[in-house]
Protein backbone atom coordinates (compact mmCIF):
# COMPACT_ATOMS: atom_id res chain seq x y z
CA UNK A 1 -38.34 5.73 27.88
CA UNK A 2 -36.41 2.07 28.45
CA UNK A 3 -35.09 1.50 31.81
CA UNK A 4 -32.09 -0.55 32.05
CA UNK A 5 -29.79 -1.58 34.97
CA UNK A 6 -27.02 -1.82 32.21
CA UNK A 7 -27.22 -0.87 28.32
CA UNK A 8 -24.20 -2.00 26.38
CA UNK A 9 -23.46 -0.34 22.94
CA UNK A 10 -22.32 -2.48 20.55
CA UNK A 11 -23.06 -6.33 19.60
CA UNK A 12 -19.21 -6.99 18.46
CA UNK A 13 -17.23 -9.86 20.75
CA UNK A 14 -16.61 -7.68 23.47
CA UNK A 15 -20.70 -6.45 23.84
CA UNK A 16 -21.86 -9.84 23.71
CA UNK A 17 -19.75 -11.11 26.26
CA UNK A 18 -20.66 -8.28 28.72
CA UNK A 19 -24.25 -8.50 27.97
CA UNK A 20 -24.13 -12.20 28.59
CA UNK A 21 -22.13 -11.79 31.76
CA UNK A 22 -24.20 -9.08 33.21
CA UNK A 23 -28.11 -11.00 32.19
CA UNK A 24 -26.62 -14.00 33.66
CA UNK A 25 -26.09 -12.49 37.20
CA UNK A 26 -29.57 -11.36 37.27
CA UNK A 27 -29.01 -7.35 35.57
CA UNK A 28 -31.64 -6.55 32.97
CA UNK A 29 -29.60 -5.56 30.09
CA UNK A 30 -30.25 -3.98 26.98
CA UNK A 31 -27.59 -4.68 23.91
CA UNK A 32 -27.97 -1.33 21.42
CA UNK A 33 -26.69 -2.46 17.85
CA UNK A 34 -27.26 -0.25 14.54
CA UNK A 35 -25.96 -3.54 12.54
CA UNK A 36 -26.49 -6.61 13.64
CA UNK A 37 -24.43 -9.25 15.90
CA UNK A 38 -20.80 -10.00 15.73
CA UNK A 39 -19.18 -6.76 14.80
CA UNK A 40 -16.27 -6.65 12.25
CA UNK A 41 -15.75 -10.56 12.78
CA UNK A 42 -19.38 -10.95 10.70
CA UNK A 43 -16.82 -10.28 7.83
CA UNK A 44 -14.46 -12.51 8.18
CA UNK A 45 -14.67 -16.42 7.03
CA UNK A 46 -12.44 -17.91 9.03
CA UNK A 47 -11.55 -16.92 12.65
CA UNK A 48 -8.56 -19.05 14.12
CA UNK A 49 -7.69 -17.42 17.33
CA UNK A 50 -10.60 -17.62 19.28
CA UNK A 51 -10.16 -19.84 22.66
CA UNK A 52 -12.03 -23.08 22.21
CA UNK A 53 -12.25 -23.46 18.05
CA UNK A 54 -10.50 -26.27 16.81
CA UNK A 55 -10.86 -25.89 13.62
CA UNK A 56 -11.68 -22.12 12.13
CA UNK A 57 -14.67 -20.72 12.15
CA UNK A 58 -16.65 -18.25 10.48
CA UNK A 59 -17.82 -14.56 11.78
CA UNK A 60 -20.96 -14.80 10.26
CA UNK A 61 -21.76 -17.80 12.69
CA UNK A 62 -19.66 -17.23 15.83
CA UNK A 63 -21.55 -13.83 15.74
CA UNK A 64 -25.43 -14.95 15.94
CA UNK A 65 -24.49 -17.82 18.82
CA UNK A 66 -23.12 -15.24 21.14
CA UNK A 67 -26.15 -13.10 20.64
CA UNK A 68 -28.32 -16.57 21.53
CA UNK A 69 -26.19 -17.21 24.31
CA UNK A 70 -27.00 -13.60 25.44
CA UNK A 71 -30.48 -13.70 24.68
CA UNK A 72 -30.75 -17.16 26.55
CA UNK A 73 -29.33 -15.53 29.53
CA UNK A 74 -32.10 -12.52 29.62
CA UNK A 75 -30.43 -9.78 27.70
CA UNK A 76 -32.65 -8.08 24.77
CA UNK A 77 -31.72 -6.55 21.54
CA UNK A 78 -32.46 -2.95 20.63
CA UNK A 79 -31.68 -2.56 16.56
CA UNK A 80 -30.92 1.25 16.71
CA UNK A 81 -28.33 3.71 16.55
CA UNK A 82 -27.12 5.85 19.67
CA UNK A 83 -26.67 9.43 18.27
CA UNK A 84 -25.46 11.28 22.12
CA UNK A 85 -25.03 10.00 25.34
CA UNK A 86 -25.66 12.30 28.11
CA UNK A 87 -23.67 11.25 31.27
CA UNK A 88 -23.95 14.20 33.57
CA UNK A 89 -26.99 13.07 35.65
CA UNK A 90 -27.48 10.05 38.02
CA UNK A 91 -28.71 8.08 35.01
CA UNK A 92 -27.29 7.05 31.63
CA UNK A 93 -29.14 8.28 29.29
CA UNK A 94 -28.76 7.54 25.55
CA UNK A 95 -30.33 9.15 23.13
CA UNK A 96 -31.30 6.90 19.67
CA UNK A 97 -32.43 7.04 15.83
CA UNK A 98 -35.86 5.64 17.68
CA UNK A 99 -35.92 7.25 21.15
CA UNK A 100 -34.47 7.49 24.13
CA UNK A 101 -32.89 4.68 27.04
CA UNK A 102 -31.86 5.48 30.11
CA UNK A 103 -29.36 2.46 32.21
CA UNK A 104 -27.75 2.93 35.84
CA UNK A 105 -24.38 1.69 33.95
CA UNK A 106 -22.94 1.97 30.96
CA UNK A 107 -20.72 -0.13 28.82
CA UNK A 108 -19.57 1.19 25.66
CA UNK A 109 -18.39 -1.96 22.89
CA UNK A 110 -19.06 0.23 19.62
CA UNK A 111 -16.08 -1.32 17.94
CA UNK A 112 -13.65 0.52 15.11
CA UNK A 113 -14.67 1.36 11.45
CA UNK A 114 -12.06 0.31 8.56
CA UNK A 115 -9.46 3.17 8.00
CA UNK A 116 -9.38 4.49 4.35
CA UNK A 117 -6.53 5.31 2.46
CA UNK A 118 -7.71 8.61 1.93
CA UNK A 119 -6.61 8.71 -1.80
CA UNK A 120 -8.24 10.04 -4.70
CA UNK A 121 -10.98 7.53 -6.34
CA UNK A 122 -11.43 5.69 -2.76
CA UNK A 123 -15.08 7.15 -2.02
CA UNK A 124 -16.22 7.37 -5.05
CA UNK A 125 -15.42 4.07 -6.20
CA UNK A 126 -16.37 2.58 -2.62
CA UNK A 127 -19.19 -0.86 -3.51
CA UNK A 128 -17.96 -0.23 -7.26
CA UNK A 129 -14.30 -2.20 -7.22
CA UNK A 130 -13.40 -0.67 -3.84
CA UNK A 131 -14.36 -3.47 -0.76
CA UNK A 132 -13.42 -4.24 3.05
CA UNK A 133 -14.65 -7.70 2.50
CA UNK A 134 -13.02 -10.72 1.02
CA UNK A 135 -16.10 -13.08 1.75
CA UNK A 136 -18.76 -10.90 0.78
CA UNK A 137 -16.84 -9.67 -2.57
CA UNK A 138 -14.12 -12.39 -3.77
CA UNK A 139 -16.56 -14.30 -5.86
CA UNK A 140 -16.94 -11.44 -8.10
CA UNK A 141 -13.75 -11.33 -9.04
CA UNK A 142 -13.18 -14.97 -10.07
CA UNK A 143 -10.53 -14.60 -12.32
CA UNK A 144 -9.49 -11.61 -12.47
CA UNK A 145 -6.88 -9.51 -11.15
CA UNK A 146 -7.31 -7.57 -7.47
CA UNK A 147 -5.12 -5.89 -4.68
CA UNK A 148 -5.07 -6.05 -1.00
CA UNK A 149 -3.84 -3.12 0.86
CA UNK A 150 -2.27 -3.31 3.91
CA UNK A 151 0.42 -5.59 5.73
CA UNK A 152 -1.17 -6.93 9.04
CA UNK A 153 -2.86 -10.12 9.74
CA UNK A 154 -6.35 -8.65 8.10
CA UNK A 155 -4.45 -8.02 5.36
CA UNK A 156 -3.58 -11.61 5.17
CA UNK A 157 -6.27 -13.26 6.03
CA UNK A 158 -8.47 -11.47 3.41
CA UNK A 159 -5.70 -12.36 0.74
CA UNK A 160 -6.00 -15.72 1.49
CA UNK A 161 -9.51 -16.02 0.75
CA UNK A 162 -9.27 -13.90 -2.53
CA UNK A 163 -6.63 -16.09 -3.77
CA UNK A 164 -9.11 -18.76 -4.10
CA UNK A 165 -11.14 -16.07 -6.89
CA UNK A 166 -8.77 -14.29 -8.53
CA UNK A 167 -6.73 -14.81 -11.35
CA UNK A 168 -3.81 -12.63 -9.85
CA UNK A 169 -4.09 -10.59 -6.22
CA UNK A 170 -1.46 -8.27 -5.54
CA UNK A 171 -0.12 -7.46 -2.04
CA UNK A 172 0.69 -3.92 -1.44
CA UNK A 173 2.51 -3.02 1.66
CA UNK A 174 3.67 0.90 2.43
CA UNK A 175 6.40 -1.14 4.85
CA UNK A 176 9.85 -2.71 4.66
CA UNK A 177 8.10 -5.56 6.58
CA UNK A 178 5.07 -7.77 7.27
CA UNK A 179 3.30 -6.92 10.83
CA UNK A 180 0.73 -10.09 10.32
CA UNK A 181 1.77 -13.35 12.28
CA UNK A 182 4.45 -15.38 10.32
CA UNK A 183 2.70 -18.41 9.00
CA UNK A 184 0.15 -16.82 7.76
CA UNK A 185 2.62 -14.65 5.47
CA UNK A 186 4.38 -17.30 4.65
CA UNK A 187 1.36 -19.63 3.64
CA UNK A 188 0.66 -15.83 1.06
CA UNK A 189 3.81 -15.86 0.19
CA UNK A 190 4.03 -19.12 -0.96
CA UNK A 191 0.69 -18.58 -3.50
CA UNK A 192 1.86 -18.75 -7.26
CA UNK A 193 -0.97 -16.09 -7.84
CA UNK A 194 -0.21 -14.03 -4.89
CA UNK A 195 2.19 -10.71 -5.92
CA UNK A 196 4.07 -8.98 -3.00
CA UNK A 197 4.62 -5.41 -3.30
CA UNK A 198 6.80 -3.72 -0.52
CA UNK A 199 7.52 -0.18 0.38
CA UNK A 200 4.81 0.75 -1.83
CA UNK A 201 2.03 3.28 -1.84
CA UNK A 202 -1.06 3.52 -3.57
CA UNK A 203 -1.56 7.35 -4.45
CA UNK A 204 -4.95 6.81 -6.54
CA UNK A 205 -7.63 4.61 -7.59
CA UNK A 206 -8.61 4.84 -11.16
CA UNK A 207 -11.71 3.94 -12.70
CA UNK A 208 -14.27 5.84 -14.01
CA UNK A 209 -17.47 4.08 -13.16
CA UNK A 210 -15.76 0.79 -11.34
CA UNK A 211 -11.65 0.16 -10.53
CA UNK A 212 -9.55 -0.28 -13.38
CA UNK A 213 -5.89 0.15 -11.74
CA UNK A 214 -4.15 1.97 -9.29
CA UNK A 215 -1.22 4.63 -9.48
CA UNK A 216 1.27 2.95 -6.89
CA UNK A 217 4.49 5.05 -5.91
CA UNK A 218 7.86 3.00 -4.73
CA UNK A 219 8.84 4.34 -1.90
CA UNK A 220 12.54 3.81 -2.21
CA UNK A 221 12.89 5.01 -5.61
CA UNK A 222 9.98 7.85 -5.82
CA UNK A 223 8.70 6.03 -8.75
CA UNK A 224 5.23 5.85 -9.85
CA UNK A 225 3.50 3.41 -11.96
CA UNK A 226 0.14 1.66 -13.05
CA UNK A 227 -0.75 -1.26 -12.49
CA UNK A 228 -4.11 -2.85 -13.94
CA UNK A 229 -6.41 -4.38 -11.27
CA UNK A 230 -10.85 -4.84 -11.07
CA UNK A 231 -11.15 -4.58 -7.33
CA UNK A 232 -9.29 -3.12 -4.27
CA UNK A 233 -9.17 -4.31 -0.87
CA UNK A 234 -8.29 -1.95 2.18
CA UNK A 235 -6.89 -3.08 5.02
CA UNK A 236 -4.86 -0.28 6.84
CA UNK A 237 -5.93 -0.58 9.96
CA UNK A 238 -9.25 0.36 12.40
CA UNK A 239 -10.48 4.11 13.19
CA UNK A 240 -12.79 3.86 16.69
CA UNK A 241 -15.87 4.77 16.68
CA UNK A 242 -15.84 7.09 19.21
CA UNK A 243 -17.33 10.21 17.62
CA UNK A 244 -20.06 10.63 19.80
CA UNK A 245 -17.98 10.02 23.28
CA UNK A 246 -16.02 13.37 22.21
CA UNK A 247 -16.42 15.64 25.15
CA UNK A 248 -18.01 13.21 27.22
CA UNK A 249 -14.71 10.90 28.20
CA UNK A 250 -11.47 10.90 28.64
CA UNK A 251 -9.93 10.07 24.75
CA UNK A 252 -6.23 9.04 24.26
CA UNK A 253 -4.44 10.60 21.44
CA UNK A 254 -5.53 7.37 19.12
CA UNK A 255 -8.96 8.12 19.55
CA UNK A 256 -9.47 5.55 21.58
CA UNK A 257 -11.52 5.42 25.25
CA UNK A 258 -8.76 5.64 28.26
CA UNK A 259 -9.82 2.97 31.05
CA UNK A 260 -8.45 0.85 34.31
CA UNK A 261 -7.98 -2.38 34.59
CA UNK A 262 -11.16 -2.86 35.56
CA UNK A 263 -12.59 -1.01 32.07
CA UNK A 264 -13.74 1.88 34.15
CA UNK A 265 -13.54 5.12 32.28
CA UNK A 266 -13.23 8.74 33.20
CA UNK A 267 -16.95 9.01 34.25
CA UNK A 268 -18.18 6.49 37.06
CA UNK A 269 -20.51 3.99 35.92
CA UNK A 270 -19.47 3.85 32.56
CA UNK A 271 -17.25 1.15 31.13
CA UNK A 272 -15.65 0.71 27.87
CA UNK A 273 -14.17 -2.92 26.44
CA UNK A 274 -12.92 -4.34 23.47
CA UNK A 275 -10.66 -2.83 20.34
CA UNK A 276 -12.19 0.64 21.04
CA UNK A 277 -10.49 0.73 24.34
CA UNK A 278 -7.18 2.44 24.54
CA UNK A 279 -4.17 -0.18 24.68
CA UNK A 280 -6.17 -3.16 23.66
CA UNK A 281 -4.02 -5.30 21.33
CA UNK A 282 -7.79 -6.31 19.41
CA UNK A 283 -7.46 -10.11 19.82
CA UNK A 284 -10.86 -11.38 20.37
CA UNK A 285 -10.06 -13.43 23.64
CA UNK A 286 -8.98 -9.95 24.93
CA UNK A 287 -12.45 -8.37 23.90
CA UNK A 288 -14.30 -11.42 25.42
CA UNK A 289 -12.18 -10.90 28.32
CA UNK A 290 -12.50 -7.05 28.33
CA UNK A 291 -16.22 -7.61 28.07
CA UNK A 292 -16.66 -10.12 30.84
CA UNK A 293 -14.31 -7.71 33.30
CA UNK A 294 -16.51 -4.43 32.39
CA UNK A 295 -19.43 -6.65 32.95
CA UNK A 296 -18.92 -7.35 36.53
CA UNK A 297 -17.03 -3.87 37.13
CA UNK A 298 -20.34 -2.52 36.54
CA UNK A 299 -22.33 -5.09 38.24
CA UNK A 300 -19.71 -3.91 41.42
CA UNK A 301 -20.76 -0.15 40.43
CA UNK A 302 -24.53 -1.19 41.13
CA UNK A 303 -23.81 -2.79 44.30
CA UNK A 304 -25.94 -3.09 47.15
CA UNK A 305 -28.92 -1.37 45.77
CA UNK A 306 -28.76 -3.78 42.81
CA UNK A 307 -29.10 -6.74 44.63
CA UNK A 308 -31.49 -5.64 46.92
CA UNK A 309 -33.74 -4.86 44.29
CA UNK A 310 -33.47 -7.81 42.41
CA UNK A 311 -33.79 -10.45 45.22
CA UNK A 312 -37.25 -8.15 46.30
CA UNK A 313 -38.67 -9.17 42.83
């Protein structure tokens, strides 16, 4: 069994940024990732809003140099999935796909999943027409005809790139209104090849072995129609991944972990930070900030012990 004066679960923005505050002040940490580094942002091609870019950069980069910077500062990488955590006794421990790892703290960065619409056609057509990633999937549809789901800045962003494939995308909002940050809708907006569809629903997802349209209900008039599209992007917001913390903290009504201000959570010596914290507003300064704070909250929780044993090595 792994010993570990901290273990942080999940490599997203807000994991790396503990684990690199925490090695840096002398903790050994342990990062637990079933993925790899960067979280959701390893999706996304260009990232505008995080402190210190200039110019945009991509997920897929930003990701791999904060695990290096981590890494550089002592923390290791465990590539494994974290089935239960058992918080009752005086350690942490963590059960795993590949065993278990016990850490005096805990800091839990697991992220959020992609919501689904939840329509018929969704799962079955998911990796066959149905995508959550712009980058990875745009260039197959060079050309052709797709439609984004969804009305806040993912939304946008991912439309963005996929007007630089398609032939057509179309833009199909359940809302009166945009929620994503004004520019960027109005850069979209302005797109010849860009289609805005408001208070609209998508009730299915036809295709029989890969997307060939979607039924699509006005909302305002209660009627339905077809329209022909190859792929289908979802972007309707994040479910946390917080599955296995049922029973075992305090959950808001979201789903979502309930902390302080310091990231504590309802059990002492565990922390929570980043978008699956409750009342985070999921910018990624917040989750580098969130992941910095629970960082040295638990460092605090460690206290004199901590030190002690670390200046007798």
């Amino acid at each position: 069994m792994d010993e570990f004066d901290i273990v942080v679960i999940g490599a997203g923005v807000a994991g790396l940024s503990a684990a690199a505050t925490a090695a840096r002040r002398g903790a050994r940490v342990a990062v637990v990732e079933k993925l790899g580094a960067g979280g959701q942002i390893m999706t996304v091609e260009r990232i505008e809003n995080f402190p210190g870019a200039v110019e945009p950069v991509a997920g897929f980069e930003l990701g791999p140099a904060m695990q290096e910077q981590a890494e550089q500062a002592g923390a290791e990488f465990l590539l494994d999935a974290v089935e239960e955590v058992l918080l009752d006794g005086p350690a942490r421990v963590l059960r795993c796909s590949q065993g278990e790892i016990t850490a005096r703290a805990l800091i839990v960065a697991a992220g959020s999943s992609r919501r689904a619409l939840g329509v018929p056609g969704e799962e079955r057509l998911e990796g066959r027409g149905v995508s959550h990633c712009a980058s990875c999937d745009g260039p197959l549809h060079r050309g052709k005809t797709v439609a984004v789901i969804g009305g806040g800045d993912s939304a946008f962003d991912e439309a963005l790139i996929l007007a630089t494939h398609a032939g057509q995308v179309l833009l199909i909002h359940r809302g009166e209104s945009f929620r994503a940050a004004k520019p960027t809708v109005e850069k979209v907006s302005a797109l010849e090849n860009v289609r805005i569809c408001l208070n609209s629903t998508v009730e299915e997802i036809i295709g029989d072995n890969v997307v060939q349209g979607l039924l699509v209900r006005d909302r305002i008039t209660g009627a339905s129609r077809r329209e022909s599209v190859d792929g289908v992007f979802v972007y309707v917001g994040l479910e946390p991944n917080t599955d296995f913390l049922k029973g075992k903290l305090d959950l808001a009504e979201d789903g979502r972990v309930l902390t302080d201000r310091f990231m504590q959570t309802s059990v002492p010596g565990v922390f929570a930070a980043g978008d699956i914290r409750h009342a985070s507003v999921a910018l990624l300064a917040e989750a580098a900030g969130d992941g910095a704070t629970a960082a040295i909250a638990a460092l605090n929780y460690l206290g004199e012990g901590f030190e002690k044993a670390r200046a007798a090595e």
